[in-house]
PDB file of N, CA and C in Angstrom:
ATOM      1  N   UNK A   1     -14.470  25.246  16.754  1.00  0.00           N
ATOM      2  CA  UNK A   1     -14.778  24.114  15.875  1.00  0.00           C
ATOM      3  C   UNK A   1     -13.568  23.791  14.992  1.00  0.00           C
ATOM      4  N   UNK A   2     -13.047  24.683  14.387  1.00  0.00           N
ATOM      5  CA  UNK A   2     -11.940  24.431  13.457  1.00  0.00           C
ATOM      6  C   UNK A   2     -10.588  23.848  13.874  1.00  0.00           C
ATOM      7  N   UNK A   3     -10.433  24.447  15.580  1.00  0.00           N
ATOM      8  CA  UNK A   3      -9.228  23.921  16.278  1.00  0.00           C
ATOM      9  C   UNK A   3      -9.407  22.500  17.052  1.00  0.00           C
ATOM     10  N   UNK A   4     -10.635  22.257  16.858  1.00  0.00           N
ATOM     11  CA  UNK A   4     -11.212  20.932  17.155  1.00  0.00           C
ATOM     12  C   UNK A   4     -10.742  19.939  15.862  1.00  0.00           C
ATOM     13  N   UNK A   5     -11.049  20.462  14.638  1.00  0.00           N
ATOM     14  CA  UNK A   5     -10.847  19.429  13.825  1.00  0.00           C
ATOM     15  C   UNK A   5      -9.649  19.462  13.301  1.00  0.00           C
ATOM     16  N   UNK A   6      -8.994  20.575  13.745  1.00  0.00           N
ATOM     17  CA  UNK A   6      -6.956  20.716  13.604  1.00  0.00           C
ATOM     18  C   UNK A   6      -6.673  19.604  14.490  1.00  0.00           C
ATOM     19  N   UNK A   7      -6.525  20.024  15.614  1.00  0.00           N
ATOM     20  CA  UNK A   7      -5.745  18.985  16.755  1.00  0.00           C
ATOM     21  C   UNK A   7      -5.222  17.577  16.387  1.00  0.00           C
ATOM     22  N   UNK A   8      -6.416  16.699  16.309  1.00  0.00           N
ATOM     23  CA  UNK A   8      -6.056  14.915  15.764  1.00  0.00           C
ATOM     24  C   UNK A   8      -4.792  15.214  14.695  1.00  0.00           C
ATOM     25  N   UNK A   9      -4.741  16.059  13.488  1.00  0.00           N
ATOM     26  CA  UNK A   9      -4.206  15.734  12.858  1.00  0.00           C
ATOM     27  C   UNK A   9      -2.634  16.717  13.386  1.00  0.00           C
ATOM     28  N   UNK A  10      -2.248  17.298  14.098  1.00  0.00           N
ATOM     29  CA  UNK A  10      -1.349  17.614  14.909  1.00  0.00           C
ATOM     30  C   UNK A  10      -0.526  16.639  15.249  1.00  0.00           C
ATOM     31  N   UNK A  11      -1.562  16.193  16.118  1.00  0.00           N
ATOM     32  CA  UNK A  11      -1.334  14.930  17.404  1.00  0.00           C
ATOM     33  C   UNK A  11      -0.863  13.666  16.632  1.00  0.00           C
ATOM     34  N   UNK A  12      -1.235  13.470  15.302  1.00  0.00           N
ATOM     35  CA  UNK A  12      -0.761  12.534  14.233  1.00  0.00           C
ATOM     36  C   UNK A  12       0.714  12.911  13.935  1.00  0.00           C
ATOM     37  N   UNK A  13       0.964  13.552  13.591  1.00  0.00           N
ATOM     38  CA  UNK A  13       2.254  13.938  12.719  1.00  0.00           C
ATOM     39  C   UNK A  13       3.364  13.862  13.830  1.00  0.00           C
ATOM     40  N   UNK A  14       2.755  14.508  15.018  1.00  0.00           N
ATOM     41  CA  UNK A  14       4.054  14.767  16.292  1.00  0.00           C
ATOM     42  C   UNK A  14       3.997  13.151  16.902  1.00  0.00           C
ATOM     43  N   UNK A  15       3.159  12.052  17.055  1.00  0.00           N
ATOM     44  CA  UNK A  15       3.493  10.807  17.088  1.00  0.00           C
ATOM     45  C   UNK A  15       3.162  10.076  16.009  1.00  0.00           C
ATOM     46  N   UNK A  16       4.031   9.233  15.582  1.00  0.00           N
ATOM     47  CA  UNK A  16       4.033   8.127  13.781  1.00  0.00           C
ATOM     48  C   UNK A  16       2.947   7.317  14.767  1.00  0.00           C
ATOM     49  N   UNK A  17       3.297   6.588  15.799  1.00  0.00           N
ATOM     50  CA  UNK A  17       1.978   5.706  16.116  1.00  0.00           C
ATOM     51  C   UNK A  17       0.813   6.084  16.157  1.00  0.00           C
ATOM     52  N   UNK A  18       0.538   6.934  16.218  1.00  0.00           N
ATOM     53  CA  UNK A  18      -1.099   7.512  17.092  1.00  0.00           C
ATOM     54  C   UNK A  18      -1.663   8.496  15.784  1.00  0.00           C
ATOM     55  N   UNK A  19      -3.188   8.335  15.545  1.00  0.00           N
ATOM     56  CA  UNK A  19      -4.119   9.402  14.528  1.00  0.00           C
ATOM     57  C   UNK A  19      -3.038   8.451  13.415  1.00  0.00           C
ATOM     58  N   UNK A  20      -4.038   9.148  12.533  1.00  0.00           N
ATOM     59  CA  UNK A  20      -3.927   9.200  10.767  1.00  0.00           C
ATOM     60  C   UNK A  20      -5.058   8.047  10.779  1.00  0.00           C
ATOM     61  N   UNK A  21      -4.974   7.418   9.161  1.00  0.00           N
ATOM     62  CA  UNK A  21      -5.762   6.039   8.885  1.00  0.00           C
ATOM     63  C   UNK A  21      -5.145   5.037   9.037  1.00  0.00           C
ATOM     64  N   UNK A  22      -3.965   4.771   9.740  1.00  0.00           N
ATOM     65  CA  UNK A  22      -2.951   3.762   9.790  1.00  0.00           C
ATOM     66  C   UNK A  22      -3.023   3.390  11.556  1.00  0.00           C
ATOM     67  N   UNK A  23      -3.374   4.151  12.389  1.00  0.00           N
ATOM     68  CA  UNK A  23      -3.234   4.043  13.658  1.00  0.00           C
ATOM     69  C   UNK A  23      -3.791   2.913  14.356  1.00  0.00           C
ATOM     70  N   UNK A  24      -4.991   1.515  13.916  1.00  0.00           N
ATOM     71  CA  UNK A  24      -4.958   0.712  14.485  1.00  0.00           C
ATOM     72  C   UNK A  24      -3.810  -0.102  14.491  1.00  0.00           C
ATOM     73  N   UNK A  25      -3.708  -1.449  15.140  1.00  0.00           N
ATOM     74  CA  UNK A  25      -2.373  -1.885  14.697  1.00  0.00           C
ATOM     75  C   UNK A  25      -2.394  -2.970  14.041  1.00  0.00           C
ATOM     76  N   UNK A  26      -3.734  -3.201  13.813  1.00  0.00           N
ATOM     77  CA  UNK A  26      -3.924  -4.053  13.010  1.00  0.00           C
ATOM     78  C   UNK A  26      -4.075  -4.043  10.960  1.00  0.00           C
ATOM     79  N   UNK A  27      -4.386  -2.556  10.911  1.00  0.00           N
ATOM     80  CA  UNK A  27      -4.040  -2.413   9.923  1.00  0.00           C
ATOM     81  C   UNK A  27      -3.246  -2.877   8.865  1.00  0.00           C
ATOM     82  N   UNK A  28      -1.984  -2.367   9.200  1.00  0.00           N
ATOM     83  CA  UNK A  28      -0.673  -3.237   8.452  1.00  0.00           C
ATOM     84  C   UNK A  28      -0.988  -4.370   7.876  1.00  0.00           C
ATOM     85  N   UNK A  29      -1.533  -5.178   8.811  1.00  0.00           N
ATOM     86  CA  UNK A  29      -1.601  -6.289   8.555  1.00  0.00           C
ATOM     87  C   UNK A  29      -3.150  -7.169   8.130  1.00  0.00           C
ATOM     88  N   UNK A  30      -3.603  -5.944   7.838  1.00  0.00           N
ATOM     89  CA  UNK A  30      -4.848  -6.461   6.894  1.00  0.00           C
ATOM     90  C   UNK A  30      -4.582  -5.766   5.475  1.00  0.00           C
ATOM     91  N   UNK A  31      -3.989  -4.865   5.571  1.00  0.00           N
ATOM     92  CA  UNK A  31      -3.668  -4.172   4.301  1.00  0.00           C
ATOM     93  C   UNK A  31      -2.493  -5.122   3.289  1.00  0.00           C
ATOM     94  N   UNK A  32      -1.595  -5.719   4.164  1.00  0.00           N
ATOM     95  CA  UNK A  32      -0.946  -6.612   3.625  1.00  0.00           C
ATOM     96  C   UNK A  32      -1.753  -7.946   2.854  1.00  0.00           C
ATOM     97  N   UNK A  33      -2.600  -8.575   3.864  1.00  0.00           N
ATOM     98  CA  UNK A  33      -3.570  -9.940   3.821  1.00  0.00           C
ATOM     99  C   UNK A  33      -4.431  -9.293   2.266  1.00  0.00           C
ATOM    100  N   UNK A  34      -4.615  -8.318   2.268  1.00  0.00           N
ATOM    101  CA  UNK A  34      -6.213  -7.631   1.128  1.00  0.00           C
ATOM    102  C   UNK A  34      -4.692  -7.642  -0.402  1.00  0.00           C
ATOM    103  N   UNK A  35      -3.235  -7.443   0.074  1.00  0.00           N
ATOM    104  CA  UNK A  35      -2.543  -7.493  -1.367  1.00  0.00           C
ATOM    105  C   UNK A  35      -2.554  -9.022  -1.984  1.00  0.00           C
ATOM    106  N   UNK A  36      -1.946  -9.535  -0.689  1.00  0.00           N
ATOM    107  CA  UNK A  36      -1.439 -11.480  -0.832  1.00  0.00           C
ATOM    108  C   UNK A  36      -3.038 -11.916  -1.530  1.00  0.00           C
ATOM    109  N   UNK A  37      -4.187 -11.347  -1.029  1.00  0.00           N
ATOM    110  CA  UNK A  37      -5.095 -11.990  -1.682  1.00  0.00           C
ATOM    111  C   UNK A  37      -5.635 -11.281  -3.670  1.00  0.00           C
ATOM    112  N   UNK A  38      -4.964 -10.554  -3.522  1.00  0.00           N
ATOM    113  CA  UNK A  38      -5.245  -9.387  -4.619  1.00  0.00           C
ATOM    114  C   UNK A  38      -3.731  -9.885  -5.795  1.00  0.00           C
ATOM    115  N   UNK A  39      -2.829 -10.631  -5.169  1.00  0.00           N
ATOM    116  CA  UNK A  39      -1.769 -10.783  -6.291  1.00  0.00           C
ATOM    117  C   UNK A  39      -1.847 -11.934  -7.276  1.00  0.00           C
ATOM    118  N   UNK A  40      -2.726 -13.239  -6.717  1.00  0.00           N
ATOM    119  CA  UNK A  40      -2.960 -14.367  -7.551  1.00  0.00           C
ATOM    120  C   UNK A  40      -3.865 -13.648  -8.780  1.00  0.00           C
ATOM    121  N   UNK A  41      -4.796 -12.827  -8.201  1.00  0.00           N
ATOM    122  CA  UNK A  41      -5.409 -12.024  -9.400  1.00  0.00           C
ATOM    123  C   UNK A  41      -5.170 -11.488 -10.575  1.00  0.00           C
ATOM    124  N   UNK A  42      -4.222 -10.602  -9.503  1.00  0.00           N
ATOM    125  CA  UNK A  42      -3.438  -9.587 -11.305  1.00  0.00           C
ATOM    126  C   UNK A  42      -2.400 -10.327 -11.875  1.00  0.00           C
ATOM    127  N   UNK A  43      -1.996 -11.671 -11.567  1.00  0.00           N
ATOM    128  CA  UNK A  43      -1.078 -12.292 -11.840  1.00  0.00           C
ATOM    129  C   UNK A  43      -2.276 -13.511 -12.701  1.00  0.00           C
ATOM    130  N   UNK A  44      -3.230 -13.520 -12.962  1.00  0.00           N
ATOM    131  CA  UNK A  44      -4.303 -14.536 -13.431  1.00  0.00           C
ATOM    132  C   UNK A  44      -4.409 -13.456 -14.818  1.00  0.00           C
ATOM    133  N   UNK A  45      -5.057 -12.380 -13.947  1.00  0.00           N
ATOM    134  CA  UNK A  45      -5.121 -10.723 -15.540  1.00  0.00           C
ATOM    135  C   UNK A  45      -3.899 -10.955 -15.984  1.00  0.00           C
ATOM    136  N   UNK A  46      -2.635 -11.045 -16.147  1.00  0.00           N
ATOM    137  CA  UNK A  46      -1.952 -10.693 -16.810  1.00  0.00           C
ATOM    138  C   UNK A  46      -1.533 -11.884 -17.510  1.00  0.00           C
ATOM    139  N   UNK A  47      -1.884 -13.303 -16.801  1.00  0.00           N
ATOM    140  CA  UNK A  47      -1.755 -14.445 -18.025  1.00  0.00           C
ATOM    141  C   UNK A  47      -2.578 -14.311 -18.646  1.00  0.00           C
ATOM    142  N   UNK A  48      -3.811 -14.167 -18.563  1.00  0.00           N
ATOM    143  CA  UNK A  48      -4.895 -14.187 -19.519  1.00  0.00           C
ATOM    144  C   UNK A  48      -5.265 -13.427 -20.537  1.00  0.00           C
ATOM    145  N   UNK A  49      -4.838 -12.120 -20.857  1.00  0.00           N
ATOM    146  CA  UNK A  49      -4.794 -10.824 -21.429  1.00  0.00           C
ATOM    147  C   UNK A  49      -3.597 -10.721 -21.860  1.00  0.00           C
ATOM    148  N   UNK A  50      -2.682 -12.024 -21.967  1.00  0.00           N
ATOM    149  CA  UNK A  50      -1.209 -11.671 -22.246  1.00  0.00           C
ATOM    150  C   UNK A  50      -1.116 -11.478 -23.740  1.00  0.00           C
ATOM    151  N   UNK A  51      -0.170 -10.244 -23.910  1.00  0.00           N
ATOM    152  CA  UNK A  51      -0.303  -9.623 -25.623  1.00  0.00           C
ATOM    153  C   UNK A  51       0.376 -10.296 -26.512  1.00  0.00           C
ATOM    154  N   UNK A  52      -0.244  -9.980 -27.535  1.00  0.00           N
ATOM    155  CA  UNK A  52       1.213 -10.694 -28.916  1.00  0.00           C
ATOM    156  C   UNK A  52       1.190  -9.663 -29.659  1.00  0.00           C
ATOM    157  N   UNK A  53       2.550  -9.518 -30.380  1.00  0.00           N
ATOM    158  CA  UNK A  53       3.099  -8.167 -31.618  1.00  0.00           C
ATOM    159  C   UNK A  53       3.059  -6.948 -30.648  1.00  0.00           C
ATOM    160  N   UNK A  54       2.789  -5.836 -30.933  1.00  0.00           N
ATOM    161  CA  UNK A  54       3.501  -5.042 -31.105  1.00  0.00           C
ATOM    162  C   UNK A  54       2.673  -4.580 -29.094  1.00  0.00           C
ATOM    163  N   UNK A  55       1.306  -5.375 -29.173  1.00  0.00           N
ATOM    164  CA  UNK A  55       0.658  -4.941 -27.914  1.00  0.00           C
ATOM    165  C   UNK A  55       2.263  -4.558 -26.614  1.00  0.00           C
ATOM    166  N   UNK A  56       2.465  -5.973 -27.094  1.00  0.00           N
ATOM    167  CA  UNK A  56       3.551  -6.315 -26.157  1.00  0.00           C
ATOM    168  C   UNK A  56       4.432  -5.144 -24.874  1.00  0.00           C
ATOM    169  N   UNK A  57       4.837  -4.521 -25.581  1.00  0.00           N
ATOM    170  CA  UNK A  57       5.549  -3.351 -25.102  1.00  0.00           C
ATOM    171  C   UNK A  57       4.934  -2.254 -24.507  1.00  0.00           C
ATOM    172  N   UNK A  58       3.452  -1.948 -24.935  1.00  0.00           N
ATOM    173  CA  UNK A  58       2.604  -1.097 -23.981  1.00  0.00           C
ATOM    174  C   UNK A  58       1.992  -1.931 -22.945  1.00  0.00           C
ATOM    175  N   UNK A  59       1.659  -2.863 -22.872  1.00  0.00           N
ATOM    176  CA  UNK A  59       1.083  -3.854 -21.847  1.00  0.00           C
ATOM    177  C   UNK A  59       2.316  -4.273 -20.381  1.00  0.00           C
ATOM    178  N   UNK A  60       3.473  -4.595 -20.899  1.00  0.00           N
ATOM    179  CA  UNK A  60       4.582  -5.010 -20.286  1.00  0.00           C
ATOM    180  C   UNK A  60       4.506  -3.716 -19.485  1.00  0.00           C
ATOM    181  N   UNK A  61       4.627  -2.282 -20.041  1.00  0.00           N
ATOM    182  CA  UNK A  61       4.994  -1.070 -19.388  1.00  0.00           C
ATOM    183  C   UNK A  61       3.883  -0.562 -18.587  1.00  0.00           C
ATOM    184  N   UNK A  62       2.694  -1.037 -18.297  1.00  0.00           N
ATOM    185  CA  UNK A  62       1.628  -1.177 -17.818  1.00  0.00           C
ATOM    186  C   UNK A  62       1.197  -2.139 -16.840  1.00  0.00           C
ATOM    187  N   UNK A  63       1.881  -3.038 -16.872  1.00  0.00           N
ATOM    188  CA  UNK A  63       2.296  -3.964 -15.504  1.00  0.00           C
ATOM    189  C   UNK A  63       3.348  -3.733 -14.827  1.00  0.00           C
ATOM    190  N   UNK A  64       4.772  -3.558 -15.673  1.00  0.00           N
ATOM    191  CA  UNK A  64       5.695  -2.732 -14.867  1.00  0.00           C
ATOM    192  C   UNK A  64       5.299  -1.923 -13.663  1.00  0.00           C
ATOM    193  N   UNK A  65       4.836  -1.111 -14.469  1.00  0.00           N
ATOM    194  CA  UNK A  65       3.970   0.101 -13.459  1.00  0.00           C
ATOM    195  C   UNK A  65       3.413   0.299 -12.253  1.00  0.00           C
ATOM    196  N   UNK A  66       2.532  -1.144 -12.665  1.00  0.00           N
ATOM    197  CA  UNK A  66       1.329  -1.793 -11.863  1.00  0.00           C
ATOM    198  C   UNK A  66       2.471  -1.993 -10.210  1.00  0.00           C
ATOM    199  N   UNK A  67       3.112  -2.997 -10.806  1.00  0.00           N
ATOM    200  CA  UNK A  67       3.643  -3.713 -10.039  1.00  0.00           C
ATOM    201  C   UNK A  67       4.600  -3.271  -9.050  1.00  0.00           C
ATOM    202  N   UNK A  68       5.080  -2.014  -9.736  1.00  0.00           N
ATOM    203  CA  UNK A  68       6.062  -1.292  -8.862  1.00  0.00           C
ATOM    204  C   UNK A  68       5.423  -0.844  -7.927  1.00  0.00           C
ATOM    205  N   UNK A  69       4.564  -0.085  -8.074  1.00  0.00           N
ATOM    206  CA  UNK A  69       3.257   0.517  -7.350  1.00  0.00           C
ATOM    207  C   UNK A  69       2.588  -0.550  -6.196  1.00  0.00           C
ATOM    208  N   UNK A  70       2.622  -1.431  -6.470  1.00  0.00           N
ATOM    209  CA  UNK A  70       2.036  -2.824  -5.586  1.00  0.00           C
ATOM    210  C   UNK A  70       3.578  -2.627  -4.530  1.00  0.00           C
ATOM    211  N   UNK A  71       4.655  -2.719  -5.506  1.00  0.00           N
ATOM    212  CA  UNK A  71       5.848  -3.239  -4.060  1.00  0.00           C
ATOM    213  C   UNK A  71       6.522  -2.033  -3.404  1.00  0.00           C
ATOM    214  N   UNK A  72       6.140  -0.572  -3.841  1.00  0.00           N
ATOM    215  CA  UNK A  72       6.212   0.402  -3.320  1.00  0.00           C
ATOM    216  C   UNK A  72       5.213   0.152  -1.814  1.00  0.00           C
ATOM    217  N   UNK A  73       3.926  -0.014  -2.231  1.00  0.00           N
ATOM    218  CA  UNK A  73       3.129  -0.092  -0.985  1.00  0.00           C
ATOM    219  C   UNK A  73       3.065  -1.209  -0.240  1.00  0.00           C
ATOM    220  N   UNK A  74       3.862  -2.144  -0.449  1.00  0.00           N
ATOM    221  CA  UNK A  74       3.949  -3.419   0.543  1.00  0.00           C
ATOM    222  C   UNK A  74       4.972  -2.145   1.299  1.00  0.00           C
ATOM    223  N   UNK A  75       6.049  -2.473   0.371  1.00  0.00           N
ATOM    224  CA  UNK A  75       7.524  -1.969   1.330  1.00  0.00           C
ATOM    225  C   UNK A  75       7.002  -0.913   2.379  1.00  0.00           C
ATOM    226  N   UNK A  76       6.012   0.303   2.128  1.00  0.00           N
ATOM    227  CA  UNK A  76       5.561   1.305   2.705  1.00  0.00           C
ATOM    228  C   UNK A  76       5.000   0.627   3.821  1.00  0.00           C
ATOM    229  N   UNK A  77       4.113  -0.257   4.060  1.00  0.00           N
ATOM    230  CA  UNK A  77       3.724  -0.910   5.097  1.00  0.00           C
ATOM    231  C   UNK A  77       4.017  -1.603   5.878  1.00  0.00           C
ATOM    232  N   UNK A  78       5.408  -2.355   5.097  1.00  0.00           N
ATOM    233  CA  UNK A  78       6.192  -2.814   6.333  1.00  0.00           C
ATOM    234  C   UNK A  78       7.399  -1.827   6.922  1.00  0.00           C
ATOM    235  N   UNK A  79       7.272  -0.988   6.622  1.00  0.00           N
ATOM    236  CA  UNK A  79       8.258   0.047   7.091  1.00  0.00           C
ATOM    237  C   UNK A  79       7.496   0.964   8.243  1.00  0.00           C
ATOM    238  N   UNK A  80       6.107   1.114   8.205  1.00  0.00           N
ATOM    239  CA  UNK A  80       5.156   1.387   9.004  1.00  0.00           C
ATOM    240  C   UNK A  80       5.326   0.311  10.211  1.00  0.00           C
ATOM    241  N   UNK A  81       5.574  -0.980   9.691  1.00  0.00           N
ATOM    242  CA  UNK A  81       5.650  -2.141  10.844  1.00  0.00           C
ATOM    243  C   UNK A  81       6.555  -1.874  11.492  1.00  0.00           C
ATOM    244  N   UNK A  82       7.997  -1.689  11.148  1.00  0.00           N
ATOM    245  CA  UNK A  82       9.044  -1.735  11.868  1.00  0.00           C
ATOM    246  C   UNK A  82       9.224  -0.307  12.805  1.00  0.00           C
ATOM    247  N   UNK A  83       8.505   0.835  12.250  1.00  0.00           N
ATOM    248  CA  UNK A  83       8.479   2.316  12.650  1.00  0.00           C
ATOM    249  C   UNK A  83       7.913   1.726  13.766  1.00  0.00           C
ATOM    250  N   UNK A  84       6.785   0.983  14.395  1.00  0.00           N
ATOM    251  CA  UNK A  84       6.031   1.086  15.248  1.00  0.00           C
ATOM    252  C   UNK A  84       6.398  -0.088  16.203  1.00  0.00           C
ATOM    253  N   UNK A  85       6.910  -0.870  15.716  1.00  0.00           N
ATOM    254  CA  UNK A  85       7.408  -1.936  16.658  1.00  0.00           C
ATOM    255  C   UNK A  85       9.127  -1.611  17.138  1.00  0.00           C
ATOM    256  N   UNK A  86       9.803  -0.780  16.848  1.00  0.00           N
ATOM    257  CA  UNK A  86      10.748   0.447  16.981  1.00  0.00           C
ATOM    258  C   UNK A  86      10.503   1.323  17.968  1.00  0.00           C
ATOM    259  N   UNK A  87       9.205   2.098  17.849  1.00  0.00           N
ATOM    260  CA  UNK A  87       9.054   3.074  18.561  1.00  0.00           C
ATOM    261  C   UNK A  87       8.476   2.871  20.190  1.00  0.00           C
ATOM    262  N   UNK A  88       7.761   1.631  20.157  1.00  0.00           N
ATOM    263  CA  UNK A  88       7.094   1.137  20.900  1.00  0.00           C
ATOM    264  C   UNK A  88       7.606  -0.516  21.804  1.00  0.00           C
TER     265      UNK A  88
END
């Protein structure tokens, strides 16, 4: 039982295409579609909630954050794109 539920994740790591939660191939590209629809949003939150005085500087460093984090995981996903259209 246990070498049953080892294997997939083996078989993941020794091919980037195949196993994990990324392995359809459509993924990428819904994960991308779910940000593009998710950025008019936090970009609506952050006009609307926009600070004055001193807020300013903890809020700014709190979208900073946000945002890096958002273009960390685009970049991560299209780098997943090119890994697989590369490998394949």
């Amino acid at each position: 039982k246990l070498r049953r539920i080892r294997r997939p994740v083996r078989d993941g790591q020794r091919d980037a295409g195949t196993g994990g939660a990324m392995s359809h191939p459509l993924d990428p590209y819904v994960t991308a579609a779910i940000f593009a629809a998710l950025a008019p949003f936090f970009a609506y939150l952050t006009w609307r909630f926009r600070p004055q005085g001193d807020e300013i500087v903890t809020i700014n460093m709190v979208m900073f954050v946000l945002n890096g984090t958002m273009l960390v995981l685009v970049l991560f996903v299209v780098a997943r794109v090119l890994v697989r259209g590369t490998l394949h």
